[in-house]
Each structure stands twice: as structure tokens, then as C-alpha cells.
Protein backbone atom coordinates (compact mmCIF):
# COMPACT_ATOMS: atom_id res chain seq x y z
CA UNK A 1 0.00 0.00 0.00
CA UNK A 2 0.79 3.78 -1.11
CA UNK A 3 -0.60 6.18 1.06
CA UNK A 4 -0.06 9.32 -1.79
CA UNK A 5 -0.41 13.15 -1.72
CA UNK A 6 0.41 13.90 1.98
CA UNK A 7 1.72 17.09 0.63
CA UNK A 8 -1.83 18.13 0.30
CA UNK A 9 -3.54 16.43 2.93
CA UNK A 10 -4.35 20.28 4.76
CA UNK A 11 -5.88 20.99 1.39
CA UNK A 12 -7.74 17.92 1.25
CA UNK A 13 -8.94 17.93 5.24
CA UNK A 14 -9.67 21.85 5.15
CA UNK A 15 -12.19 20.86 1.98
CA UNK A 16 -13.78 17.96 3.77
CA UNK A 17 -14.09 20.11 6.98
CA UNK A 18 -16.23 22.68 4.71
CA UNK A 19 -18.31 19.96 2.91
CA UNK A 20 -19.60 18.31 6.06
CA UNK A 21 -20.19 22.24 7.15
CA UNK A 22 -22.36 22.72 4.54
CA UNK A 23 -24.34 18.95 4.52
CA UNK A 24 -27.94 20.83 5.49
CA UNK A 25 -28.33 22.97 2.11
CA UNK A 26 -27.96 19.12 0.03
CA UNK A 27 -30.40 16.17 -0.18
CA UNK A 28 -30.31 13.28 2.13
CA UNK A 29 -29.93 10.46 0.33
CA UNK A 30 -31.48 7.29 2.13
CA UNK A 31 -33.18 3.98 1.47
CA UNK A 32 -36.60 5.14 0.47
CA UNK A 33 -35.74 9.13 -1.19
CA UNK A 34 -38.26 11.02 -2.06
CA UNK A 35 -38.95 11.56 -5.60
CA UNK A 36 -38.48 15.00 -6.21
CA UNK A 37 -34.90 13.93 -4.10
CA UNK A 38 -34.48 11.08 -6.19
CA UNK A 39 -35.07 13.39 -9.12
CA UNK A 40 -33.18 16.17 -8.47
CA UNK A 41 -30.23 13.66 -7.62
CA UNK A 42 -30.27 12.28 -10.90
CA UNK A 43 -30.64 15.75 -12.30
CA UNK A 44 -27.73 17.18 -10.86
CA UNK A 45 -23.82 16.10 -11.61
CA UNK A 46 -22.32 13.47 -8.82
CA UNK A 47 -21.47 15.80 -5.44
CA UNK A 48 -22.61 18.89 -6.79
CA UNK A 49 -25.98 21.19 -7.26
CA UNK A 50 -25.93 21.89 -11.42
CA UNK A 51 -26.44 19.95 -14.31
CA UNK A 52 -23.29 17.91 -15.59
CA UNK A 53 -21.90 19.73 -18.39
CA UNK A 54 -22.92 17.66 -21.70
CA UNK A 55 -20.47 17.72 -24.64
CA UNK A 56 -20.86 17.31 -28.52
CA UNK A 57 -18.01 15.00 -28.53
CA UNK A 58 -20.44 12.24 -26.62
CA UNK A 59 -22.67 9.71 -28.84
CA UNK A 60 -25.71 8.23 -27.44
CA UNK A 61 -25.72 4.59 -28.75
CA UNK A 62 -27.98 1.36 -28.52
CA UNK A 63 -26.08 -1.83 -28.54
CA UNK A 64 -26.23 -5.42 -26.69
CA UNK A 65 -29.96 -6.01 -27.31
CA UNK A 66 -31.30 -2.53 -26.42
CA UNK A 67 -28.84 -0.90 -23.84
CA UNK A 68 -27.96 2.47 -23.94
CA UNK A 69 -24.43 3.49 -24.01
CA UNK A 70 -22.36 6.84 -24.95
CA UNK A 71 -19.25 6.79 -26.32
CA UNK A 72 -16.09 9.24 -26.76
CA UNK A 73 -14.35 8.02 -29.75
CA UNK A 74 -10.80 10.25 -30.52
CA UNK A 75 -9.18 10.73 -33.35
CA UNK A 76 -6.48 8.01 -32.62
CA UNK A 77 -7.34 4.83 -30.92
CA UNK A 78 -5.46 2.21 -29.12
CA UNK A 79 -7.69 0.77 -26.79
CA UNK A 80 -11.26 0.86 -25.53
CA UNK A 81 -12.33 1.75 -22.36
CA UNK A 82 -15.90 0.15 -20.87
CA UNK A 83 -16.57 2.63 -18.36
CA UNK A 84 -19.21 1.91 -15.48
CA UNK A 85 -20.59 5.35 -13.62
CA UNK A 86 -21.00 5.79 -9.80
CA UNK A 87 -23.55 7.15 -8.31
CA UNK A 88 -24.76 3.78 -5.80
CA UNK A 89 -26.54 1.98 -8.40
CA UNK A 90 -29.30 4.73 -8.40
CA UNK A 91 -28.06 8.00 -9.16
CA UNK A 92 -25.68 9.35 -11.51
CA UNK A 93 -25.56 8.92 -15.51
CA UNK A 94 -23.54 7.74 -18.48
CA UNK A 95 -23.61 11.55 -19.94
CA UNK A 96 -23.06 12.65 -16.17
CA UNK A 97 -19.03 12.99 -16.86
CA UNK A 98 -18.28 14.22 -20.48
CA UNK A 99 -15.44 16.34 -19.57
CA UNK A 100 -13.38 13.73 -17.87
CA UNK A 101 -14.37 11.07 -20.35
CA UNK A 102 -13.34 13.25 -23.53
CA UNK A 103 -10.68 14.44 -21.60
CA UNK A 104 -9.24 10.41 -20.62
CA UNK A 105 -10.26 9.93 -24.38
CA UNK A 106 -7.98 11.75 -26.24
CA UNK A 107 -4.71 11.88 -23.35
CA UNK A 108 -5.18 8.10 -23.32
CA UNK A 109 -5.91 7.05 -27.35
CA UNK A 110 -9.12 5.43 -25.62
CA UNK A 111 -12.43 5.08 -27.62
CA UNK A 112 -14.75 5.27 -24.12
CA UNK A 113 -17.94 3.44 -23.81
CA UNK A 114 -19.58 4.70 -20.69
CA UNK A 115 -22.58 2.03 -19.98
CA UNK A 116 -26.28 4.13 -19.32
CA UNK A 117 -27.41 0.64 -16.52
CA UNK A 118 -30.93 0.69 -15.40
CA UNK A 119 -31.03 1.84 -11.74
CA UNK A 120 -32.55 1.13 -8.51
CA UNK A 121 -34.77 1.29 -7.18
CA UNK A 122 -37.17 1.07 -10.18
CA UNK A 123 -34.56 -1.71 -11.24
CA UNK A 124 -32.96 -2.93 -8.77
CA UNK A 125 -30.23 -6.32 -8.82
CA UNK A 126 -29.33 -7.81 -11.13
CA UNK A 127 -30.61 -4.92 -13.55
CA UNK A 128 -27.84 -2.99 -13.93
CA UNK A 129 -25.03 -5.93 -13.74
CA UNK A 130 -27.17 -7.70 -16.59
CA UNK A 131 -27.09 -4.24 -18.45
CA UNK A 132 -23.41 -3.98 -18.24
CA UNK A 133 -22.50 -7.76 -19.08
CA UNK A 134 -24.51 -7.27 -22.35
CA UNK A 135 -22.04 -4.15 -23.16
CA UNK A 136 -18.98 -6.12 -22.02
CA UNK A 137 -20.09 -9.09 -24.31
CA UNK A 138 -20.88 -6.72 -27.09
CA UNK A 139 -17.72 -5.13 -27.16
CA UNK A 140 -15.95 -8.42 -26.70
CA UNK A 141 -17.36 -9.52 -30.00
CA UNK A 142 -17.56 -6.27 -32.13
CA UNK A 143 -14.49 -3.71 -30.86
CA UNK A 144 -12.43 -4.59 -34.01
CA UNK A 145 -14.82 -3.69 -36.08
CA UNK A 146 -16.36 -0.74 -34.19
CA UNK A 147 -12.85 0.54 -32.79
CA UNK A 148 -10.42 -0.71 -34.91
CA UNK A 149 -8.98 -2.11 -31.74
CA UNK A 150 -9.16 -5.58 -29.17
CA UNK A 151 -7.42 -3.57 -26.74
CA UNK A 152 -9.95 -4.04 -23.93
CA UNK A 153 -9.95 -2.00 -20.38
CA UNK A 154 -13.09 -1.60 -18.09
CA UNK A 155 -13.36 0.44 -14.80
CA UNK A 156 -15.67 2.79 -12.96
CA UNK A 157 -16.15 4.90 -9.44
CA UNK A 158 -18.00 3.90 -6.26
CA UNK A 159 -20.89 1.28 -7.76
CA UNK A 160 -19.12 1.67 -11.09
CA UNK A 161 -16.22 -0.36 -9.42
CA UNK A 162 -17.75 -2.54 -8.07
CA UNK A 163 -19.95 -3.29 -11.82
CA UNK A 164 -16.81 -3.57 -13.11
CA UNK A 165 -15.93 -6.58 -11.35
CA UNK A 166 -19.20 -8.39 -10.90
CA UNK A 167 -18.98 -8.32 -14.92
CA UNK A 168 -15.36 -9.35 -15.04
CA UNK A 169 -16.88 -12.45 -13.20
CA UNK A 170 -19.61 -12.72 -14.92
CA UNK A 171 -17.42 -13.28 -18.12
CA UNK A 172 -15.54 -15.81 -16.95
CA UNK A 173 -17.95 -17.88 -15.07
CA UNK A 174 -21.00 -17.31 -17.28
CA UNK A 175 -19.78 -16.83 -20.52
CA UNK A 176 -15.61 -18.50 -20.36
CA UNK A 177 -14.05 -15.36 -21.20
CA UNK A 178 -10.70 -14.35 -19.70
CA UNK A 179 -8.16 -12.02 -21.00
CA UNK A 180 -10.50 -9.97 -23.20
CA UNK A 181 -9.91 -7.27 -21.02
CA UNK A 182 -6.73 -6.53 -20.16
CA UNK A 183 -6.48 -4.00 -16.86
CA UNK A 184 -9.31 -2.79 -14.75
CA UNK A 185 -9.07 0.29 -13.46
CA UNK A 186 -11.15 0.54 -9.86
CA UNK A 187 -12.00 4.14 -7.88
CA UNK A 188 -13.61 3.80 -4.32
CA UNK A 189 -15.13 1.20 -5.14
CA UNK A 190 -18.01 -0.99 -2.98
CA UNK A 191 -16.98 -4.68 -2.72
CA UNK A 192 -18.81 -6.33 0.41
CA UNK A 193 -22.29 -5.10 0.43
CA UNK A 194 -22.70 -6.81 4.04
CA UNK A 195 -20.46 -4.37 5.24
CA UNK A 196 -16.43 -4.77 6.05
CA UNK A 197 -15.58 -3.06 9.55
CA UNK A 198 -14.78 0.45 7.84
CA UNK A 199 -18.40 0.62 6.62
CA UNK A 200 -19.93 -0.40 10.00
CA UNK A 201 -17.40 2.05 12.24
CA UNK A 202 -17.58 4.85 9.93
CA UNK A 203 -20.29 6.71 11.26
CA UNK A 204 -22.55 9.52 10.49
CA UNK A 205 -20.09 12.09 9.20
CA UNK A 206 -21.76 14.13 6.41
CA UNK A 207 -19.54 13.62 4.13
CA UNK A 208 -20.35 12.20 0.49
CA UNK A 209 -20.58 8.95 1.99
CA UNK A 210 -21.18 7.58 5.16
CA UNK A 211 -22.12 4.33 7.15
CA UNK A 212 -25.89 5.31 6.73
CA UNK A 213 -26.17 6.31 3.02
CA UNK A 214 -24.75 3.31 2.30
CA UNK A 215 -27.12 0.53 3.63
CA UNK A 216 -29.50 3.12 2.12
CA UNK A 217 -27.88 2.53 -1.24
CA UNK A 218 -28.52 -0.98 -0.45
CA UNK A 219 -31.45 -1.48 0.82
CA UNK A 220 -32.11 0.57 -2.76
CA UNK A 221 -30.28 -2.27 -5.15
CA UNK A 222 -30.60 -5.38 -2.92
CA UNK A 223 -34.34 -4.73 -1.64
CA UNK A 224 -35.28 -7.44 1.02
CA UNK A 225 -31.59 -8.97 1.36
CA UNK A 226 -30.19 -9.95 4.72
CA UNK A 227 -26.39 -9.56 5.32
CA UNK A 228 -25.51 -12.97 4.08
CA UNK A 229 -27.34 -12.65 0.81
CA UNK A 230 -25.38 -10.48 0.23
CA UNK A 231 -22.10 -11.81 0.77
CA UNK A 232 -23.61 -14.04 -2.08
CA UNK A 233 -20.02 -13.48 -4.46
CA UNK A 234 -22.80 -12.43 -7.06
CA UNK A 235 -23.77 -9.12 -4.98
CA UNK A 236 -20.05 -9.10 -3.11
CA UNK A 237 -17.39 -9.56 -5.17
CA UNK A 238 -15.25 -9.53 -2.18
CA UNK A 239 -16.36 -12.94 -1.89
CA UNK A 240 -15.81 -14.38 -4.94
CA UNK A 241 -12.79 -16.81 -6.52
CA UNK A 242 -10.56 -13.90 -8.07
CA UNK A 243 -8.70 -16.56 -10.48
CA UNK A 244 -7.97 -15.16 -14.02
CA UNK A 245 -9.12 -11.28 -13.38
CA UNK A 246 -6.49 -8.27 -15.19
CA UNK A 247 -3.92 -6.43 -13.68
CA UNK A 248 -5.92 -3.94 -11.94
CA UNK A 249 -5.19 -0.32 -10.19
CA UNK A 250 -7.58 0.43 -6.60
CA UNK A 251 -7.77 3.56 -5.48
CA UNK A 252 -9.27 4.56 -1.83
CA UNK A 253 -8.93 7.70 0.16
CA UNK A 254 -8.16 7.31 3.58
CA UNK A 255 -11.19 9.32 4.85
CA UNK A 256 -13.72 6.96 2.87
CA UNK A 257 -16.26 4.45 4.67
CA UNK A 258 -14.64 1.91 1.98
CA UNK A 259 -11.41 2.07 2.69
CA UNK A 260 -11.24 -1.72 4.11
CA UNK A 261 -13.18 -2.51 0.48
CA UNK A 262 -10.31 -1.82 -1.61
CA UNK A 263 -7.74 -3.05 1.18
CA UNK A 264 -9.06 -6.32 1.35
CA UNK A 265 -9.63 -6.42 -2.42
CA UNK A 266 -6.21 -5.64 -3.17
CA UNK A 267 -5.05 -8.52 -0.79
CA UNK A 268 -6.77 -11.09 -2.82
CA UNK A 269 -6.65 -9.58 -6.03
CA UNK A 270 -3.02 -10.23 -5.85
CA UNK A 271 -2.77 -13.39 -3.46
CA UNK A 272 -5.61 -14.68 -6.68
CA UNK A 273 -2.37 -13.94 -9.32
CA UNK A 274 -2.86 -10.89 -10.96
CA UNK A 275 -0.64 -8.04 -9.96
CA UNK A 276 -2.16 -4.91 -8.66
CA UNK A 277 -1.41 -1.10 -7.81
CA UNK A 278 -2.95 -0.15 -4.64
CA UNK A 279 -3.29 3.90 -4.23
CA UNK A 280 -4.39 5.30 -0.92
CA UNK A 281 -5.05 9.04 -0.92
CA UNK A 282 -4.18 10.93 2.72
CA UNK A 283 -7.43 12.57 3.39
CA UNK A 284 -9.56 11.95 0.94
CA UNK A 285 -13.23 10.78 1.25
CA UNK A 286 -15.45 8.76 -0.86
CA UNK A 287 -15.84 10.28 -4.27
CA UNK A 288 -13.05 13.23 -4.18
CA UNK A 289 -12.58 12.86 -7.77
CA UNK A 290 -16.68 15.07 -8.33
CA UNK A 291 -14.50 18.18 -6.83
CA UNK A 292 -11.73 20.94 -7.86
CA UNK A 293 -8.83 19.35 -5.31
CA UNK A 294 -4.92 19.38 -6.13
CA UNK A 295 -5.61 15.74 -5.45
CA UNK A 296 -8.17 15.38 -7.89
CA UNK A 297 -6.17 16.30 -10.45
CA UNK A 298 -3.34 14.13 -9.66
CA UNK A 299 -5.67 11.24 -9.65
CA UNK A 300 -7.18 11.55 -12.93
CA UNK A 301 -3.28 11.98 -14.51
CA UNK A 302 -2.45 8.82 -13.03
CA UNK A 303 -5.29 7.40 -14.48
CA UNK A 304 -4.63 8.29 -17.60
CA UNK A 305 -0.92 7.11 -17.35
CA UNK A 306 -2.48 3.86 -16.54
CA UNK A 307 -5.21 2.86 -18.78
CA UNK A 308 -3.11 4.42 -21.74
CA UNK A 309 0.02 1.97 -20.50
CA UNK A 310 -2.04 -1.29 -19.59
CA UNK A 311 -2.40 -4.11 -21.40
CA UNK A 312 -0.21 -3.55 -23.71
């Protein structure tokens, strides 16, 4: 383990301190919102109070039997990235992110296929892992001739990560495909939806995430499941055999409820074969990546460096 960017950690504490100061003037997300809260949440970019910014550069697509998708595809391409958005499985958007997508797009030589997954609670498990296991599948059989390319990463935030690897799994245990994507690329990312210790002992701290908004955001995608449902390795991939995943890269900040997620990920990642680069940011709490930090910024370069280097 890394613990990174200690040079900015008064920064990064001084900008939590100011978020949790200001928790009253957002909406509380919880296990049954409110749907003007539910609406407005899904209105509104990821951590902030505006609509995301929506660029020209972004196609809306239907592939995989009827799933929505939308793609950044750069002038040059070397790879393509399957991109899964956070947002705990009910919030958040494929279009929600164009600037960083476009952005990763053209630094990286990525085409990037961001996957627009039915959400909870309207849809709630195994919607929006069946949504993005029909993209993964698609791409799988049709990025040469779409992309020019059988380059193959996949990756995402918060739920995002943790899509990422239920459909890595899903690939090789439904559907015998390993190898077909070659890194995975995982940002504070939700692996044990029973909980690991960091999630229970977290607290209520109002920060973007805390110990109650997410069994909220579970309760929301796994309505009616006890604790050991959902260590089911289908739900948890904590829990599941880890033979024949990518390389992979897990980021955490060390002010997040999931911390222990990635942690014990990491461990058996690695102990499963595959190496992996663990990144733990000083200070940072779930989702820092939605705001204008120094830290931010470093983050998104080094995932760039990454997912244009892996799988090469």
C-alpha cells in the first residue's frame, strides 16, 4: 500500500471540513428518497448542485440487445475503455461525466464506452449488472470492427467499481471469457455489500458517503436482502474466486467508509495472481474525484498514465 499526496492532505482535510459544514443545504440520500430527491439527484452532476456539463463529442448509442451506451471516440485509438458510472446503483448517468471522459479519451488514445445501466430502485439487482455484461459481451465480440482495436480495459467509481468486477466475473464464469480485457481500473469502489468493519465504524459524518447512506444505497439495489445474501459473491465480489481477473489499479482515500473494500480487495486480487497497484489518498473521502482538489487532479493523470500503459 501507497498512502499518496500527503503534501496536500491540509488541502484535502480543510475541503472535507467545509463539505460536512455545509451537509444541510444538500439532499439526504437514504433507502426510500423522495422523488423529487431522487429526481433532483439524478438531475444534478455526482457531489454537486448543477447539471453535468454535456459535450458534442459524446454519442448516445444502442447496442447489446437494447442498452444504452455513450461513447467518446478520438481521433487516434489504441484501446477501448468500458466505463461503469458511480452514483450507488441509483443515481448518476452515463452523460453525467463528459469532460473527464473526452478528456481520458484523447490523453489516453481510448475510444470510451460509458454504460447508461438501469437503476434502482425502479430496477434494482441484477438490472444494472445484466445491463453492463450485455455491453462487455458486445464489445468483446464487435471492438475490431467498431474501434479498430481488441485492446480491452473496463473500470468505474463507487458502484461503477464494483460493476466492473461483478462483470469481469460474470465473463468468466458465465460466458468462459478471460483475458479480453486486459487491466481494470477501480475508484472507491463498494466490494462487500454486508459491510467490512470500515463501513460499519464509519459513522454519520456528512460527508459524500457515510455508514448510513450506504445501507441506504442498499437497501435501494438489494431490496429485502439480509447480510448474508449479500455476501452471495454475485452481490459481493469480495467474496468471490478472483482466479484469471487483469492487472488492476484500486484507489481509496483514507477518509472513505470503503477504505477496508479496496484493502481487502487488493489482498486477494493479488494473493488470486494478478498483480495490482494499490493507491491510498491521505485525506480523501469517498468520491473526491466530483471536486476541484490538487488531489483530484493528480488522480485523474495517473489514471490516464495507466489505462493508456495497460495491457499492452
Amino acid at each position: 500500500m501507497t498512502i499518496t499526496d500527503e503534501d496536500c492532505l491540509a488541502e484535502t482535510l480543510a475541503f472535507n471540513e467545509q463539505f460536512e459544514a455545509t451537509a444541510a443545504s444538500r439532499p439526504t440520500r437514504g433507502a426510500a428518497p423522495d422523488a423529487n430527491v431522487l429526481a433532483l439527484l439524478r438531475r444534478n452532476r455526482l457531489g454537486g448542485q448543477t447539471p453535468p456539463v454535456r459535450l458534442p463529442q459524446g454519442q448516445d448509442r444502442v447496442v447489446a440487445g437494447g442498452v444504452r451506451v455513450r461513447a467518446f471516440v478520438p481521433d487516434h485509438v489504441d484501446g477501448v475503455y468500458l466505463h461503469m458510472h458511480g452514483g450507488g446503483w441509483a443515481f448518476g448517468s452515463a452523460g453525467g461525466q463528459d469532460e473527464k471522459l473526452w478528456r481520458l479519451a484523447v490523453e489516453a488514445r481510448l475510444a470510451v464506452v460509458s454504460v447508461e445501466y438501469r437503476l434502482a430502485p425502479e430496477h434494482p439487482f441484477p438490472a444494472g449488472p445484466d445491463d453492463c455484461e450485455a455491453v462487455a459481451r458486445w464489445l468483446v465480440a464487435n471492438a475490431a470492427a467498431e474501434f479498430g482495436t481488441q485492446r480491452l480495459l473496463i473500470g468505474g467509481e463507487s458502484a461503477g467499481a464494483h460493476l466492473s468486477v461483478v462483470t469481469l466475473l460474470r465473463l468468466r464464469d458465465r460466458h468462459g471469457i478471460t483475458g479480453a480485457f486486459r487491466a481494470a481500473h477501480l475508484l472507491f469502489g463498494l466490494y462487500d455489500l454486508s459491510m467490512t468493519p470500515s463501513q460499519r465504524s464509519f459513522g454519520s459524518r456528512r460527508l459524500l458517503s457515510n455508514t448510513d447512506t450506504l445501507r441506504g444505497g442498499y437497501e435501494l439495489f438489494t431490496p429485502g436482502m439480509g447480510a448474508e445474501q449479500r455476501r452471495d459473491a454475485e452481490v459481493s465480489p469480495l467474496f468471490a474466486d478472483l482466479a484469471g481477473l487483469p492487472p488492476a489499479r484500486i484507489v481509496v482515500g483514507t477518509e472513505d467508509p470503503l477504505l477496508d473494500d479496496s484493502l481487502f480487495l487488493a489482498g486477494r486480487w493479488q494473493a488470486a495472481g494478478a498483480p495490482v497497484q494499490l493507491g491510498v489518498v491521505a485525506g480523501a473521502m469517498h468520491g473526491f474525484t466530483l471536486f476541484p482538489l490538487t488531489i483530484t487532479e493528480r488522480e485523474q493523470e495517473r489514471e490516464r498514465e495507466f489505462l493508456a500503459g495497460a495491457g499492452r
